[in-house]
PDB file of N, CA and C in Angstrom:
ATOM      1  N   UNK A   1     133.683  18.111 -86.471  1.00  0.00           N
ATOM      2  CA  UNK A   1     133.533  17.800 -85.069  1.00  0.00           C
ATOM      3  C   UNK A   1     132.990  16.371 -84.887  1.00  0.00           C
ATOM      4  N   UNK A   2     132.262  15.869 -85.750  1.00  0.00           N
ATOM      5  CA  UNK A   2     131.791  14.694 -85.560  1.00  0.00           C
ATOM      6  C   UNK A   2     132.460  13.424 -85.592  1.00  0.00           C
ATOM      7  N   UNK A   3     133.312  13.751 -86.773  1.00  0.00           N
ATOM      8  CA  UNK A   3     134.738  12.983 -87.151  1.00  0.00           C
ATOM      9  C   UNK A   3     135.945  12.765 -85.767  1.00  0.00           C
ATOM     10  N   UNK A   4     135.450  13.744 -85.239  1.00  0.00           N
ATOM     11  CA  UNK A   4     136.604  13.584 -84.075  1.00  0.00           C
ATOM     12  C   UNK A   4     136.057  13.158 -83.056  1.00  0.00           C
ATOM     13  N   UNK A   5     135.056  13.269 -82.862  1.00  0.00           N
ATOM     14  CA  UNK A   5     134.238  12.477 -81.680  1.00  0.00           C
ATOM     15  C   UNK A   5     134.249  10.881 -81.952  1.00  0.00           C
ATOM     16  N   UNK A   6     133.658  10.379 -83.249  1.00  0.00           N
ATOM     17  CA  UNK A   6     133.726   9.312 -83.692  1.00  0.00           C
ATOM     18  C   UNK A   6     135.207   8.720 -83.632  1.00  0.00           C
ATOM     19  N   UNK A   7     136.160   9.412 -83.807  1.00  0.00           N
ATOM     20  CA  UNK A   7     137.462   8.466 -83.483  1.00  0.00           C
ATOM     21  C   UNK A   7     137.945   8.796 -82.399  1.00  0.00           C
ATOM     22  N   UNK A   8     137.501   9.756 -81.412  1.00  0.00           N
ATOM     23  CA  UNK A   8     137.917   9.292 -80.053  1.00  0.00           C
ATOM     24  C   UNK A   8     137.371   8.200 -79.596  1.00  0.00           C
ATOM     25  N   UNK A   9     135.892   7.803 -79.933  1.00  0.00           N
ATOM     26  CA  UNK A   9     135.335   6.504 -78.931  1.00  0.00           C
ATOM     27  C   UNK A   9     136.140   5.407 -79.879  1.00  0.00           C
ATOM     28  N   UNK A  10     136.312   5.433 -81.170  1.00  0.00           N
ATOM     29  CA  UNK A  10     137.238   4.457 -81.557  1.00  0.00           C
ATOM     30  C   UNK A  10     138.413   4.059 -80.777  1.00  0.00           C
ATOM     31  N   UNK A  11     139.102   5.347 -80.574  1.00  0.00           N
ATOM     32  CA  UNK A  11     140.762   5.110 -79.847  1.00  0.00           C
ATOM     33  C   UNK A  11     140.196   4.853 -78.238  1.00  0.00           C
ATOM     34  N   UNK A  12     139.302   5.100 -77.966  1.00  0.00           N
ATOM     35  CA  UNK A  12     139.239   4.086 -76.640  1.00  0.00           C
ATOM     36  C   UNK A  12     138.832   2.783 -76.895  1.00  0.00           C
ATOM     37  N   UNK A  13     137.799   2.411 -78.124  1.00  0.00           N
ATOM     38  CA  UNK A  13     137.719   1.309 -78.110  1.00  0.00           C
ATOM     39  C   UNK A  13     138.476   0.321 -78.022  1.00  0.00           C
ATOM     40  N   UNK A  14     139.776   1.003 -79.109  1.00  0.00           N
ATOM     41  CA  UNK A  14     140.767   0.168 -79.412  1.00  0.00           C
ATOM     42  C   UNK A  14     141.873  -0.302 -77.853  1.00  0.00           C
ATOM     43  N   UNK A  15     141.674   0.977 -77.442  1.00  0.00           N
ATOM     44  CA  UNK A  15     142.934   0.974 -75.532  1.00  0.00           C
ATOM     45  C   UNK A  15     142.114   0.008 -74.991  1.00  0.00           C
ATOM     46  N   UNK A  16     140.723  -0.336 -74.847  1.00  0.00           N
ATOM     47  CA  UNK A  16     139.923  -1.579 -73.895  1.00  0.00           C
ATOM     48  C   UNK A  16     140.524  -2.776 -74.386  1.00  0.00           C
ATOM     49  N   UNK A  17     140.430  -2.701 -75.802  1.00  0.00           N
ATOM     50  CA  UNK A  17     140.736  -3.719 -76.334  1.00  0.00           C
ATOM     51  C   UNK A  17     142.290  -4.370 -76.135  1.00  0.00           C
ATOM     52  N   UNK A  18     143.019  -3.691 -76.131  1.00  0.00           N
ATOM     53  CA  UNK A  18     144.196  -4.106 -76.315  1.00  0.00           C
ATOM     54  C   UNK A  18     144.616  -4.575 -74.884  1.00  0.00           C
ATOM     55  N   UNK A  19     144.055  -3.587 -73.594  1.00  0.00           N
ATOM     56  CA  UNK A  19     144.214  -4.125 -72.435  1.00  0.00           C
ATOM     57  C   UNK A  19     143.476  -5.428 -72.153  1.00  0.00           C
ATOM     58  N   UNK A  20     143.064  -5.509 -72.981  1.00  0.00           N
ATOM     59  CA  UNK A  20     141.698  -7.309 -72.798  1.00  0.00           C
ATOM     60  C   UNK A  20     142.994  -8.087 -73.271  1.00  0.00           C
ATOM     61  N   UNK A  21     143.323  -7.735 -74.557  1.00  0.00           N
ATOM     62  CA  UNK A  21     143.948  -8.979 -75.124  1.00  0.00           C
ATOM     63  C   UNK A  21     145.829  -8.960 -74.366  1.00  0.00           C
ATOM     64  N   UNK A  22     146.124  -7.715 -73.860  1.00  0.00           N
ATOM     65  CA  UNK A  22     147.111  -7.487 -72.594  1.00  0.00           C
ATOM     66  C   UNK A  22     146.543  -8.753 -71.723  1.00  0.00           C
ATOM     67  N   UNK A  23     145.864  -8.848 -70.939  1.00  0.00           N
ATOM     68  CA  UNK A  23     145.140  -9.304 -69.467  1.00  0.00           C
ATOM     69  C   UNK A  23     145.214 -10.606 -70.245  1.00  0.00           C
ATOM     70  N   UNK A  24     144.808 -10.950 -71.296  1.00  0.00           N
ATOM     71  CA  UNK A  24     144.210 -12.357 -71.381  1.00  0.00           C
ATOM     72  C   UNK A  24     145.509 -13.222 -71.854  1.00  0.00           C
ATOM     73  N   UNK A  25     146.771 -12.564 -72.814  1.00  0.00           N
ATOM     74  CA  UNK A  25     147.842 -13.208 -72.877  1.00  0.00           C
ATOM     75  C   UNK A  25     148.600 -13.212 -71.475  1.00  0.00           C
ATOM     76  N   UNK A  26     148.645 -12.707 -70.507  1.00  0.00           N
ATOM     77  CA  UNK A  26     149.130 -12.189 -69.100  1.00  0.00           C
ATOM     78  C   UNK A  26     149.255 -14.022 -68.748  1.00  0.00           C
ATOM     79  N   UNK A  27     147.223 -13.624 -68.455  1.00  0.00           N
ATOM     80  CA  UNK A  27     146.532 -15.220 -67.611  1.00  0.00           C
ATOM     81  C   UNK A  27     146.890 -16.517 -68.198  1.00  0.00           C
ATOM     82  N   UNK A  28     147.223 -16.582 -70.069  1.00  0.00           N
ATOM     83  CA  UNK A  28     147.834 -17.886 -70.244  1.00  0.00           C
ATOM     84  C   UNK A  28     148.938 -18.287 -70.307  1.00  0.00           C
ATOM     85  N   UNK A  29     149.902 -17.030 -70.092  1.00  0.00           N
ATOM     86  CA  UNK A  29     150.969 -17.993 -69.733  1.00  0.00           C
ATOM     87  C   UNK A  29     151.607 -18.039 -68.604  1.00  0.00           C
ATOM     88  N   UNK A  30     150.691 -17.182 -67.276  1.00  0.00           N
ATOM     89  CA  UNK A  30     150.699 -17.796 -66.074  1.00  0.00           C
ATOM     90  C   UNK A  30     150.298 -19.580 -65.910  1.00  0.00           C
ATOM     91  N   UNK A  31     149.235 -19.619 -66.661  1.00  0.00           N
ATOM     92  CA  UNK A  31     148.324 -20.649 -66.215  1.00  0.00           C
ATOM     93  C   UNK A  31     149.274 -22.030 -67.124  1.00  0.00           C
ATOM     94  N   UNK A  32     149.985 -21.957 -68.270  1.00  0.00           N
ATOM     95  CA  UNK A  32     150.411 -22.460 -68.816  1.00  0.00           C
ATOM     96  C   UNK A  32     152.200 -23.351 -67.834  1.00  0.00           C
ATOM     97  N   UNK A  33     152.502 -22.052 -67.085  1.00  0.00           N
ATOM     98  CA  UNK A  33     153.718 -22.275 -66.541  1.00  0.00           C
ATOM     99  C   UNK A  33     153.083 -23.027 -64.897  1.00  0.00           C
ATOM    100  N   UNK A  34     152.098 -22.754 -64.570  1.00  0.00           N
ATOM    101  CA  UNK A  34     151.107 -23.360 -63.505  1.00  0.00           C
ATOM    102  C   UNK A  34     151.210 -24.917 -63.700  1.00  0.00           C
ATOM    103  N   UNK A  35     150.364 -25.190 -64.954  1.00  0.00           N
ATOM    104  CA  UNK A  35     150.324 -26.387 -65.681  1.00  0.00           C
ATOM    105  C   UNK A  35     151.695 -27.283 -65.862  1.00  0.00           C
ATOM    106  N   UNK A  36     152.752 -26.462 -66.501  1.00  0.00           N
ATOM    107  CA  UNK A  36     153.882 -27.502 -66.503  1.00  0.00           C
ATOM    108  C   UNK A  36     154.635 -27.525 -65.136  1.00  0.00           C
ATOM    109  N   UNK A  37     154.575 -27.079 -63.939  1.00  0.00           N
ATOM    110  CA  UNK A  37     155.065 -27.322 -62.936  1.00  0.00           C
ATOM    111  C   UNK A  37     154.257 -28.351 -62.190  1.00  0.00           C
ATOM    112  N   UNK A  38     152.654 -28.784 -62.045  1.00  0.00           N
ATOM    113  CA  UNK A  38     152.631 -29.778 -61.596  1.00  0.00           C
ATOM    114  C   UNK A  38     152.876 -30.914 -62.689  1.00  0.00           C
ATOM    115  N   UNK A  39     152.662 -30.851 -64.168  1.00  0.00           N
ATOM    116  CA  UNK A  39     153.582 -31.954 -64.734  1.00  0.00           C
ATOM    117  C   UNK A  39     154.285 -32.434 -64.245  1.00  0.00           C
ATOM    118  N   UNK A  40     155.545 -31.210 -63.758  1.00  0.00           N
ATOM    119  CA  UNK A  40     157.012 -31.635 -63.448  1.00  0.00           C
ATOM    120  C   UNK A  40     156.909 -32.405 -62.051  1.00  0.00           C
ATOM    121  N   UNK A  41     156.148 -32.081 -61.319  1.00  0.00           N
ATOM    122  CA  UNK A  41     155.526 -32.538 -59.748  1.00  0.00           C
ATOM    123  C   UNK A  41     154.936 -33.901 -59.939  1.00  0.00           C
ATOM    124  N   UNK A  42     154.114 -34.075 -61.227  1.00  0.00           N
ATOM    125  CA  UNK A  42     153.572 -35.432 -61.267  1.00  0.00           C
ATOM    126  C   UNK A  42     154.985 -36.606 -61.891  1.00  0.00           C
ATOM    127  N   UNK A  43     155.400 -35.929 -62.378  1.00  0.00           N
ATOM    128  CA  UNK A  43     156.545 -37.203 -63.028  1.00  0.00           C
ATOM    129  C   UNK A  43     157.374 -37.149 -62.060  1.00  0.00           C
ATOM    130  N   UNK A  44     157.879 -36.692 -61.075  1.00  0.00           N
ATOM    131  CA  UNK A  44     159.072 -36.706 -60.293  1.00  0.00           C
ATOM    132  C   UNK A  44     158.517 -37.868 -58.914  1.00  0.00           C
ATOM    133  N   UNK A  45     158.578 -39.072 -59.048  1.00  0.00           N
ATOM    134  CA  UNK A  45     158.092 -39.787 -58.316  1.00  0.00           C
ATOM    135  C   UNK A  45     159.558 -40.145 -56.945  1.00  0.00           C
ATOM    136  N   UNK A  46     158.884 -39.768 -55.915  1.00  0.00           N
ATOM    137  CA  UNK A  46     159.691 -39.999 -54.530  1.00  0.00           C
ATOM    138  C   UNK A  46     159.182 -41.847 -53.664  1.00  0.00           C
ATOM    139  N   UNK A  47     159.931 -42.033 -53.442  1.00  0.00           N
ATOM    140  CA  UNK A  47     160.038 -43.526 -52.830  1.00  0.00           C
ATOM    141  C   UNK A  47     160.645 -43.436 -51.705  1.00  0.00           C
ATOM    142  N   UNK A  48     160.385 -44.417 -50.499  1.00  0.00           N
ATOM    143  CA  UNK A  48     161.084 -44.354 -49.740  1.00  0.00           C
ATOM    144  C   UNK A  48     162.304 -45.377 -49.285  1.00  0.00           C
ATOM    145  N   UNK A  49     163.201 -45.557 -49.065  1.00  0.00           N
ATOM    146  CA  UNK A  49     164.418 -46.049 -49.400  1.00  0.00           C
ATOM    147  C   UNK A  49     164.497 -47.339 -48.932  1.00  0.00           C
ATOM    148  N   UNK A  50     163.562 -47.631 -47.926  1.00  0.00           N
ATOM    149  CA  UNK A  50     163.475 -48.916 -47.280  1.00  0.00           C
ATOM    150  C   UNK A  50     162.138 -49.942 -47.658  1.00  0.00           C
ATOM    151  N   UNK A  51     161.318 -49.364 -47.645  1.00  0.00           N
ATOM    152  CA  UNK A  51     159.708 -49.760 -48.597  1.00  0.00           C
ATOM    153  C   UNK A  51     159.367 -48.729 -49.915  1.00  0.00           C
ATOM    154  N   UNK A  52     160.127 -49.171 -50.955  1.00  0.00           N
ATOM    155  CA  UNK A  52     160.074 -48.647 -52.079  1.00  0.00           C
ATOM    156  C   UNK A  52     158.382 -48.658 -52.921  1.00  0.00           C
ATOM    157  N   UNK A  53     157.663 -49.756 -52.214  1.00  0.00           N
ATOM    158  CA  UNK A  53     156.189 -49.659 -52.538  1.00  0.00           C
ATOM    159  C   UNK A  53     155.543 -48.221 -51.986  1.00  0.00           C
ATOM    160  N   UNK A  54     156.188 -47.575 -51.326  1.00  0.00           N
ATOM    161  CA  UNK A  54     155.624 -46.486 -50.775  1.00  0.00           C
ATOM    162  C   UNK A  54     156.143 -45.195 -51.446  1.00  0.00           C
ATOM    163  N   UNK A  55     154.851 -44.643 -52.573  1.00  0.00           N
ATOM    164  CA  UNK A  55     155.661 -43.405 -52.881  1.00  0.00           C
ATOM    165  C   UNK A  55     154.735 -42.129 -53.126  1.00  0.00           C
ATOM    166  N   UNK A  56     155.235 -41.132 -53.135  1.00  0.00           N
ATOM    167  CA  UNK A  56     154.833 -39.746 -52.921  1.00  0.00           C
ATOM    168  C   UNK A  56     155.034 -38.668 -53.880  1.00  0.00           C
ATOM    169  N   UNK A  57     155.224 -37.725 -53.337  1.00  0.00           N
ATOM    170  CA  UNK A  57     155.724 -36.120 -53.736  1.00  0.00           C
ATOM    171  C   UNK A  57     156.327 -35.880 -53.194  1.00  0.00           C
ATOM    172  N   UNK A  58     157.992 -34.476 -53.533  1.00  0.00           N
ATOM    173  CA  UNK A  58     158.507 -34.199 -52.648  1.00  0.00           C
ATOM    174  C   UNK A  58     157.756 -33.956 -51.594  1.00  0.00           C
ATOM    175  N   UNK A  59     158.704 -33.919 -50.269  1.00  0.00           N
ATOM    176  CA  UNK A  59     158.146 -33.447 -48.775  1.00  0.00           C
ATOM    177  C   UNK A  59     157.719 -34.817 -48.006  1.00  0.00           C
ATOM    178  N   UNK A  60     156.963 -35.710 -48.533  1.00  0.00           N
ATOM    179  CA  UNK A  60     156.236 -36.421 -48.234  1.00  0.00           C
ATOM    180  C   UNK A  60     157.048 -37.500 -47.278  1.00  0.00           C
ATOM    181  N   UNK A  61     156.894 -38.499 -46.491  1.00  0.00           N
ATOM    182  CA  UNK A  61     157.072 -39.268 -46.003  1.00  0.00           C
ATOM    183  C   UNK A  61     156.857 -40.914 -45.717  1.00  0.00           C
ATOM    184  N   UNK A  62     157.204 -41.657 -45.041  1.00  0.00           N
ATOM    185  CA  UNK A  62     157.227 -42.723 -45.531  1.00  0.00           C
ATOM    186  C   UNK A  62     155.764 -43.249 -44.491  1.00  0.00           C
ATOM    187  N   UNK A  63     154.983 -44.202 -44.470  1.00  0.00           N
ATOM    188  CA  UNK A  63     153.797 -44.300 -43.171  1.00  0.00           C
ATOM    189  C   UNK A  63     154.321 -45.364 -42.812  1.00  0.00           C
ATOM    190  N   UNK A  64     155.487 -46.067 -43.288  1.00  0.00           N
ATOM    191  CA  UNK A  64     155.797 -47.033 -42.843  1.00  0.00           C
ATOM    192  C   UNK A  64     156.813 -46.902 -41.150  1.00  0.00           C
ATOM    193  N   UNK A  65     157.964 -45.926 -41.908  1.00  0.00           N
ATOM    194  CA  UNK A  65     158.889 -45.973 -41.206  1.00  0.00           C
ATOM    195  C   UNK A  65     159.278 -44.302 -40.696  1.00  0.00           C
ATOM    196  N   UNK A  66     158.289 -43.428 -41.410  1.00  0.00           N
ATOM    197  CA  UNK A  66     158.686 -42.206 -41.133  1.00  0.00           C
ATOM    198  C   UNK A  66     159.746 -41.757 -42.133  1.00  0.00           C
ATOM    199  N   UNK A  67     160.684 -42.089 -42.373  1.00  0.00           N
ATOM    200  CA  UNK A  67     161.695 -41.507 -43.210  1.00  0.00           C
ATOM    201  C   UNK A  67     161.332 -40.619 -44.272  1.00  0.00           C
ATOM    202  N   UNK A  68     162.109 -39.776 -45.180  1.00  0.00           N
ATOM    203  CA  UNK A  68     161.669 -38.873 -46.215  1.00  0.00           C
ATOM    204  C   UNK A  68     161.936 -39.902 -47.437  1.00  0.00           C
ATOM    205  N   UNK A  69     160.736 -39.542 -48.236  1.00  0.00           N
ATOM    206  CA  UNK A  69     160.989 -39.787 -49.177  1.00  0.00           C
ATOM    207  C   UNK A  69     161.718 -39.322 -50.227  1.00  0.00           C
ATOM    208  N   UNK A  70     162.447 -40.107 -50.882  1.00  0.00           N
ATOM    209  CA  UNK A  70     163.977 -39.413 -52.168  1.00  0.00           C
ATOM    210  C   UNK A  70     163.120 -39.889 -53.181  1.00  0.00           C
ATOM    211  N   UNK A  71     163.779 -38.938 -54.396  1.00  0.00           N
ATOM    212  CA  UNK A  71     163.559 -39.140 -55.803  1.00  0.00           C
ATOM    213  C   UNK A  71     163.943 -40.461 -56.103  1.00  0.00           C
ATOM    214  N   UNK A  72     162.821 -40.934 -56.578  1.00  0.00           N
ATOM    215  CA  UNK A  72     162.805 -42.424 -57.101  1.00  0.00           C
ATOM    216  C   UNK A  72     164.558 -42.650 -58.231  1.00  0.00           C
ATOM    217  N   UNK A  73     165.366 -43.467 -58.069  1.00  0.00           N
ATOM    218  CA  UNK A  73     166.485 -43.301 -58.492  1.00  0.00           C
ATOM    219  C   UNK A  73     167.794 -42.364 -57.859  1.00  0.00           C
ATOM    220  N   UNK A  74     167.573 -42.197 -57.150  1.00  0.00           N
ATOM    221  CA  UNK A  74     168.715 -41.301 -55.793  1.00  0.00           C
ATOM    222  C   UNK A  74     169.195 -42.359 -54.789  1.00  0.00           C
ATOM    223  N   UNK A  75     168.048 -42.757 -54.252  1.00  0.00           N
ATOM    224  CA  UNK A  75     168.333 -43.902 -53.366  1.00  0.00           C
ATOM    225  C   UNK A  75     169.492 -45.251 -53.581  1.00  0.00           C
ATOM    226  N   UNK A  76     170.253 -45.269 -52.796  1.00  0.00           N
ATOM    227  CA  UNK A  76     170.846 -46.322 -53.242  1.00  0.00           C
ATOM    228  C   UNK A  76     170.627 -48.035 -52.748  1.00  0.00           C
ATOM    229  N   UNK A  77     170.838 -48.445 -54.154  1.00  0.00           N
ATOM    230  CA  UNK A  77     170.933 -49.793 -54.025  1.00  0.00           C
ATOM    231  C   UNK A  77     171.939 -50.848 -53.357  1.00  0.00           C
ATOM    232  N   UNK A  78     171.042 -52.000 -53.457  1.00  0.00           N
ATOM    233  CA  UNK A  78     171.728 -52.965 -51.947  1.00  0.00           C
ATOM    234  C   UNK A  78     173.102 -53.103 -52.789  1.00  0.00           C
ATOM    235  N   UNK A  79     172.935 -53.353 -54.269  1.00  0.00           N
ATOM    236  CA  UNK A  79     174.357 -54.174 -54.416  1.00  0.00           C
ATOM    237  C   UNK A  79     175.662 -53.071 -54.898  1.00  0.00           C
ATOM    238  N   UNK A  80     174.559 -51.871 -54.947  1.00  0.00           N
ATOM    239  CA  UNK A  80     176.218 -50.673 -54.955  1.00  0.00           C
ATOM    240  C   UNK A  80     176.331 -50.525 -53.333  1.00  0.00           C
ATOM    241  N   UNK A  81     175.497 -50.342 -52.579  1.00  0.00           N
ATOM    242  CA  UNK A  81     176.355 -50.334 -50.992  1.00  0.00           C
ATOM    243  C   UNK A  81     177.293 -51.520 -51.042  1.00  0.00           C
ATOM    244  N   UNK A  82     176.771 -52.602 -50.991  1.00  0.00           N
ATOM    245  CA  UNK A  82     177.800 -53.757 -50.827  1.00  0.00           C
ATOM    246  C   UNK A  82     179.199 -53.694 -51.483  1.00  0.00           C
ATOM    247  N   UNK A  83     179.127 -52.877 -52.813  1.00  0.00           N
ATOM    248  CA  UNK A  83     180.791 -52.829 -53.389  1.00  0.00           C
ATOM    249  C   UNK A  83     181.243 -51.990 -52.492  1.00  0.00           C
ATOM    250  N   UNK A  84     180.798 -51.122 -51.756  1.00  0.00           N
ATOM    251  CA  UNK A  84     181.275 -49.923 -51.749  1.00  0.00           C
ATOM    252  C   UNK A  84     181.798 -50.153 -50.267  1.00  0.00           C
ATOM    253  N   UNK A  85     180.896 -51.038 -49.642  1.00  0.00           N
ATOM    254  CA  UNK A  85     181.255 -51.373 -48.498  1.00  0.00           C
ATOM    255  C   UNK A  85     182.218 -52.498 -48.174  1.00  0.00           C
ATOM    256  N   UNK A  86     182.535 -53.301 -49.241  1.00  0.00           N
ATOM    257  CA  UNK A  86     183.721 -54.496 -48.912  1.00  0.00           C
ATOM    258  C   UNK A  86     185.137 -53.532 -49.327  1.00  0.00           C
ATOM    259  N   UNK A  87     185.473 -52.571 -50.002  1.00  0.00           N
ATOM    260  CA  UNK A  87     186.516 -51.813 -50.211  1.00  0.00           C
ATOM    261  C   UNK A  87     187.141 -51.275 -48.579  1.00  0.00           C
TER     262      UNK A  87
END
């Protein structure tokens, strides 16, 4: 009888345990996928198309002129409008 008492509080020990180390792999690779999305938020630099000194995060806007700001490299340049516009 003692033997079996002693490994029941074992086999719960072990179920706490495993739900700890459940819960705690859960939280890092929430926190991990947390982490590389503002990465991805910090490198994705937005400009605004007319005062390119002005830049942001998506959503953001321009204080100059109001306009939205585009992904830095979307925007187009003066001398591809100009081909595009003498055709």
């Amino acid at each position: 009888m003692f033997v079996h008492k002693k490994l029941k509080i074992n086999m719960k020990k072990i179920a706490v345990l495993a739900l700890f180390i459940a819960f705690a792999a859960a939280s890092c690779s929430t926190e991990s996928k947390t982490e590389e999305a503002k990465e991805e938020q910090l490198a994705e630099v937005y400009a605004c198309p007319m005062h390119p000194e002005i830049t942001g995060i998506k959503g953001d806007t321009c204080s100059i002129c109001h306009m939205d700001l585009t992904l830095k490299g979307e925007e187009m340049h003066g001398d591809h409008m100009d081909s595009t516009m003498s055709h």
